[in-house]
Protein backbone atom coordinates (compact mmCIF):
# COMPACT_ATOMS: atom_id res chain seq x y z
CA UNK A 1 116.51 131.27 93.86
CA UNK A 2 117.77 134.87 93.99
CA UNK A 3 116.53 138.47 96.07
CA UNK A 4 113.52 138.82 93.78
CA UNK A 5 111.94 135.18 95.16
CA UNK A 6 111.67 137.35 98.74
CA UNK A 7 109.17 140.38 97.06
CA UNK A 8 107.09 137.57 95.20
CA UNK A 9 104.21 136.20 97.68
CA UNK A 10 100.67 137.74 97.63
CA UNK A 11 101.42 138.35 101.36
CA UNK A 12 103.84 140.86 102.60
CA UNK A 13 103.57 139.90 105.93
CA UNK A 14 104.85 136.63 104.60
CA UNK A 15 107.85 138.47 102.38
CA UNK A 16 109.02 140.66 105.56
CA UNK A 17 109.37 136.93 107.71
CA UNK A 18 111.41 135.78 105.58
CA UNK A 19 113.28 138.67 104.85
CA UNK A 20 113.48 139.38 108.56
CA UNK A 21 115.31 135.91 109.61
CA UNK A 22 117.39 136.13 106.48
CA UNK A 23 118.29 139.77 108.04
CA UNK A 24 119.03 138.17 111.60
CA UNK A 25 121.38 135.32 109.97
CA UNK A 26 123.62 137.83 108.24
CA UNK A 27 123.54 139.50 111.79
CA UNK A 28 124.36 136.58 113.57
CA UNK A 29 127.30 136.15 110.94
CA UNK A 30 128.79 139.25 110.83
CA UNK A 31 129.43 138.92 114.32
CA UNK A 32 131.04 135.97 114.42
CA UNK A 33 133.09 137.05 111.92
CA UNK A 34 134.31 139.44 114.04
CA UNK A 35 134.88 136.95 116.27
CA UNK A 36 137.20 135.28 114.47
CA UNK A 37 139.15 138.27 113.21
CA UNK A 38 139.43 139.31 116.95
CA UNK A 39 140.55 136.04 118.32
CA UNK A 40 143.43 135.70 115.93
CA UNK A 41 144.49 139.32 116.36
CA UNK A 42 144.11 138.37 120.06
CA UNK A 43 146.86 135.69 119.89
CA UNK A 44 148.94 137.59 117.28
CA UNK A 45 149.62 140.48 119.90
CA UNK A 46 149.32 138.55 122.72
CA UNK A 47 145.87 140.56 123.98
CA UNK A 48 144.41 138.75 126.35
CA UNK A 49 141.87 141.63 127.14
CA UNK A 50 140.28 141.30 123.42
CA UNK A 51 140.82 137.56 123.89
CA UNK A 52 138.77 138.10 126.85
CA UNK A 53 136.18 140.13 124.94
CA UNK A 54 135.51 137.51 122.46
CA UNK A 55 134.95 134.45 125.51
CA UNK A 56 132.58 136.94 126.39
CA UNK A 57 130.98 137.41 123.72
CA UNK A 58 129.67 133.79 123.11
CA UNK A 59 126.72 133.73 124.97
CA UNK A 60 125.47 136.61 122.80
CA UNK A 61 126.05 134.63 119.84
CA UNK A 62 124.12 131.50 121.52
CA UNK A 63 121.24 133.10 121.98
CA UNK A 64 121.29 134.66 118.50
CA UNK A 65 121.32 130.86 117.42
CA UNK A 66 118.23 130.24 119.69
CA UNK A 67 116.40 132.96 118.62
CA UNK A 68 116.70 132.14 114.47
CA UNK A 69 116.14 128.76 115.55
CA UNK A 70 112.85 130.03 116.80
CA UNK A 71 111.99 132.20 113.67
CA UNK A 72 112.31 129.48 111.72
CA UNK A 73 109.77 127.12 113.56
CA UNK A 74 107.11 129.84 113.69
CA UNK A 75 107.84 130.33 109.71
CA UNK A 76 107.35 126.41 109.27
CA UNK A 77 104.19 126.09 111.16
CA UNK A 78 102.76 129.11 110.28
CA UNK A 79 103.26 129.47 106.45
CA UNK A 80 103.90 126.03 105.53
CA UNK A 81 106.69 126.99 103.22
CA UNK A 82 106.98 125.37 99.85
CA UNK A 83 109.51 125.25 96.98
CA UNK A 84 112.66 127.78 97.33
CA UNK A 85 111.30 129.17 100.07
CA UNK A 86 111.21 126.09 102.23
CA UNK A 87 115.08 125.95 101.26
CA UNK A 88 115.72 129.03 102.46
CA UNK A 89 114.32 128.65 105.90
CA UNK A 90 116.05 124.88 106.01
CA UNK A 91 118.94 126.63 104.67
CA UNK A 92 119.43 129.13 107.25
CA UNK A 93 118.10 126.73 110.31
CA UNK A 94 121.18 124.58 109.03
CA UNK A 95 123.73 127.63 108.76
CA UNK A 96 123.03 128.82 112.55
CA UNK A 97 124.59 125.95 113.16
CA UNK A 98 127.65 126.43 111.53
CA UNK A 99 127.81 129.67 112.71
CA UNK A 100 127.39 128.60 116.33
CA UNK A 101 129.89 126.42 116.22
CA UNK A 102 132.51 128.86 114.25
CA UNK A 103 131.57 131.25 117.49
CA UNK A 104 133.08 127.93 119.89
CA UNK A 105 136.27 127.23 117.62
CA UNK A 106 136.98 131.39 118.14
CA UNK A 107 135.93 130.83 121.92
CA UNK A 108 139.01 127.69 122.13
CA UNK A 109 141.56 130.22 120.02
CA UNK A 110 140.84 133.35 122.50
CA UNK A 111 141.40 130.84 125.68
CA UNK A 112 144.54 129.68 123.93
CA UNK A 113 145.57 133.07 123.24
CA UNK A 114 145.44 134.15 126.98
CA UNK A 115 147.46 131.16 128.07
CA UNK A 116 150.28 131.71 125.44
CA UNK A 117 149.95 135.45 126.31
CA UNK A 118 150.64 134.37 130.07
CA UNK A 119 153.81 132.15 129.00
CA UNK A 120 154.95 135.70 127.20
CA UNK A 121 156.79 134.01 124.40
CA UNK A 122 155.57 133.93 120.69
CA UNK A 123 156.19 130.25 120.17
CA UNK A 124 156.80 128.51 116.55
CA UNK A 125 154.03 128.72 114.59
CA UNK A 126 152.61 132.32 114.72
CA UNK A 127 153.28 132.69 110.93
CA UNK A 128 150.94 130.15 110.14
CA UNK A 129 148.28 131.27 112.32
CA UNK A 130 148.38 134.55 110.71
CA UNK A 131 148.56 132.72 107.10
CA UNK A 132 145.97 130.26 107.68
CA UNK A 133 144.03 132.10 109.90
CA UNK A 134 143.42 134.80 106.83
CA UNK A 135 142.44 132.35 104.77
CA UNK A 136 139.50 131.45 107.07
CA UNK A 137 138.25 134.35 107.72
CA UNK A 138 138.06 135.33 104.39
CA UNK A 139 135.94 132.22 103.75
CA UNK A 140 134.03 132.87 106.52
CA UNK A 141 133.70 136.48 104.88
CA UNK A 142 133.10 134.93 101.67
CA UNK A 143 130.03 132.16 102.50
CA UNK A 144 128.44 135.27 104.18
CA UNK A 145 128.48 136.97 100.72
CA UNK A 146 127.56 134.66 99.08
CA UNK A 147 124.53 133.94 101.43
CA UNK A 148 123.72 137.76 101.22
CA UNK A 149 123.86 137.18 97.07
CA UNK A 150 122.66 134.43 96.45
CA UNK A 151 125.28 133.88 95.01
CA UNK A 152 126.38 129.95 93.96
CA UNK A 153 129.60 130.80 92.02
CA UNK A 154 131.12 132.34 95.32
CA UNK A 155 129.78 129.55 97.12
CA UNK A 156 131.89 127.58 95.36
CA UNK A 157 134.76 129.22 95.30
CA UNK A 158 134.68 128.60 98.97
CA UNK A 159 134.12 125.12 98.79
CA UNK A 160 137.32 125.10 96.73
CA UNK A 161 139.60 127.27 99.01
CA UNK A 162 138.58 124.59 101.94
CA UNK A 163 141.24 122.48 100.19
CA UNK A 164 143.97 125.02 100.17
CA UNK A 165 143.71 125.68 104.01
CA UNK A 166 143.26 121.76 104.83
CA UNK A 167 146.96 120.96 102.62
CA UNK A 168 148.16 123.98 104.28
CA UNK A 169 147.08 123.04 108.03
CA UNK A 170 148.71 119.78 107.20
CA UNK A 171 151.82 120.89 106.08
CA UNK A 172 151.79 123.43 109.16
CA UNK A 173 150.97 120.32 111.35
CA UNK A 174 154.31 118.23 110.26
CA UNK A 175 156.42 121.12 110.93
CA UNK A 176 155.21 121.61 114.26
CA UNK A 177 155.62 118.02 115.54
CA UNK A 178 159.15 118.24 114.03
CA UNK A 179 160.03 121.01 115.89
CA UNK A 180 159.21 119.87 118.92
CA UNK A 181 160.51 116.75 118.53
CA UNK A 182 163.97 118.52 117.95
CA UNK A 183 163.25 121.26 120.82
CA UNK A 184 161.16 119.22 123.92
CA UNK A 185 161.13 122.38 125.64
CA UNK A 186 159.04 123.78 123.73
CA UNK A 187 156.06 121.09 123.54
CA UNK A 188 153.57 122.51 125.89
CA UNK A 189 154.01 126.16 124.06
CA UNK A 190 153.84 124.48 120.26
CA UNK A 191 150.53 122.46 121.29
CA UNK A 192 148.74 125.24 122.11
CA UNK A 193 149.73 126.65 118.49
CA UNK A 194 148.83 123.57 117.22
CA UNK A 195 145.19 123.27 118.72
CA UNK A 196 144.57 126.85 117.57
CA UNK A 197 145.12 125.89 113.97
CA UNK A 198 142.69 123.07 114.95
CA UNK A 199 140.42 125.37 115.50
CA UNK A 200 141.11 127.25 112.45
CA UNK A 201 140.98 124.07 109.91
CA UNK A 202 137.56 123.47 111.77
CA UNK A 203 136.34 127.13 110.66
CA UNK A 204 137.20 126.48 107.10
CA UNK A 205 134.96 122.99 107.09
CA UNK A 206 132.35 125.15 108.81
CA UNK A 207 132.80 127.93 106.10
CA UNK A 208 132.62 125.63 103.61
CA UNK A 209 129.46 124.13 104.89
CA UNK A 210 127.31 127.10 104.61
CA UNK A 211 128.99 127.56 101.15
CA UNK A 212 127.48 124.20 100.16
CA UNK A 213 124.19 125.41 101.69
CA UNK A 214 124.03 128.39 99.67
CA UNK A 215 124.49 126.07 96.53
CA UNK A 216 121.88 124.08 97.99
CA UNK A 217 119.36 127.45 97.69
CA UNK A 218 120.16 128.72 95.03
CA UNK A 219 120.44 125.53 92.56
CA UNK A 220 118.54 122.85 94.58
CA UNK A 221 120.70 120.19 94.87
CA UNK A 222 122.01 118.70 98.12
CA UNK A 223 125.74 119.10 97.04
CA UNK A 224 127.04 117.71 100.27
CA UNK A 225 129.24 114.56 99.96
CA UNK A 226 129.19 115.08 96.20
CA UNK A 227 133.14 115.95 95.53
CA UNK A 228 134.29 119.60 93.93
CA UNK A 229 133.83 118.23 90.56
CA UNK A 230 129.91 117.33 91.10
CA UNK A 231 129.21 121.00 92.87
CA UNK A 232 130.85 122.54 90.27
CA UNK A 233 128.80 121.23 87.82
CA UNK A 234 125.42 121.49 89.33
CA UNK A 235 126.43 125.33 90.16
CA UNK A 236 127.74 126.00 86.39
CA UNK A 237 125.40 123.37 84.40
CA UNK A 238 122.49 123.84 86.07
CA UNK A 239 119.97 126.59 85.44
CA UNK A 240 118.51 128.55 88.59
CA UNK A 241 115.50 126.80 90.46
C-alpha cells in the first residue's frame, strides 16, 4: 500500500474517512511524542512544572484514543473495508493502542521526575536516561514517519534499533544494582532512575510495535513474532500489496 491507495475509491466521501482518521492518528502521535520529549527533559532539569504539564496532559491523549477508536468502527460498519484498506483501519485501531500506552509510560517518568526533583539530587543514572531516552524518542519519531510514508524500510529500521536500546537498558540495569549495592544510601533515589528507564525500554517495544504494523500495511504480512531476519525479508523480498 502507499498515499496513492487513499485517492483511489469511486467515492470521495469514502477517500476523505480514511484520510481523515489516518490524519487524527498522526495527531494523536505527534503529541505523544511530545510527551515523551517533555517528560525526559522534565527529569533531566529537575522541572517538575513541565513534569506536571505532561500528567496533565494524559487525559487529552485518552480521549484522542477513544475518539479514533470510534472512527474506526463507523469506517468498518459503514464501508465494509476490503483489501489494503481494511489494513489500514486495523492498522491504525491497533497503533492507538500503542500510542496510548506510550502516553502512560511518559505519565510514570513525569511522576518520577517530580519525586526525584523533590529529593533535589541528580542521582546515578541521569546519563543513561538522556542516552536511552534519545534513542526512544527517536523511534517513536521514526514509526510515526514511517506511518506518515508508508514507508516499510523505516519501519524496519525501527524494529532493529529496539535491540540496541533493550542491550543498552540492560547494561544500564547491572550498573545500577551495583551501585547501590556498593552505596545503600542511595537505593530509594537509584530505583526511581531505574523504573524510569523501565518506562523507557517499554516505549521502544511500543515503538517498535507500530513499526511492525506499518510493515504489516504496507507489505501484508503479520510480521509480529517472526524474528528481524523474517521482517527483513518480507519488507526487502516482497513486492508492495
Amino acid at each position: 500500500m502507499n498515499k496513492d491507495n487513499l485517492t483511489q475509491h469511486i467515492s470521495q466521501q469514502f477517500n476523505a474517512e480514511l484520510e481523515e482518521v489516518r490524519s487524527h492518528l498522526l495527531a494523536m502521535g505527534g503529541l505523544v511524542e511530545k510527551q515523551v520529549n517533555d517528560a525526559v527533559t522534565a527529569l533531566i532539569d529537575a522541572d517538575s512544572g513541565l513534569a506536571q504539564q505532561v500528567r496533565e496532559i494524559d487525559d487529552q491523549i485518552n480521549q484522542m484514543e477513544r475518539n479514533i477508536d470510534e472512527e474506526c468502527i463507523r469506517i468498518l460498519a459503514r464501508r465494509q473495508p476490503a483489501a489494503s484498506d481494511l489494513r489500514l483501519i486495523i492498522s491504525i485501531s491497533k497503533s492507538v493502542i500503542d500510542l496510548e500506552r506510550i502516553g502512560d509510560e511518559s505519565t510514570k517518568i513525569a511522576k518520577r521526575a517530580i519525586q526525584l526533583s523533590e529529593e533535589g539530587e541528580a542521582p546515578k543514572g541521569y546519563v543513561e536516561i538522556r542516552h536511552i531516552g534519545d534513542q526512544v524518542r527517536k523511534m517513536v519519531r521514526d514509526a510515526l514517519d514511517a506511518f506518515a510514508r508508508f514507508d516499510a524500510e523505516l519501519a524496519l529500521a525501527v524494529a532493529q534499533y529496539d535491540k540496541t536500546v533493550d542491550r543498552e537498558y540492560k547494561t544500564a540495569l547491572r550498573e545500577l544494582v551495583t551501585y547501590m549495592m556498593e552505596d545503600p544510601r542511595s537505593i530509594s533515589r537509584v530505583i526511581n532512575v531505574i523504573w524510569v528507564l523501565r518506562s523507557l525500554e517499554r516505549i521502544g517495544d511500543h515503538a517498535r510495535n507500530i513499526a511492525e504494523l506499518v510493515i504489516y500495511l504496507v507489505r501484508g504480512t503479520d510480521v509480529r513474532h517472526l524474528g528481524l531476519t523474517r521482517m527483513r525479508e518480507e519488507v526487502e523480498g516482497k513486492p508492495e500489496a
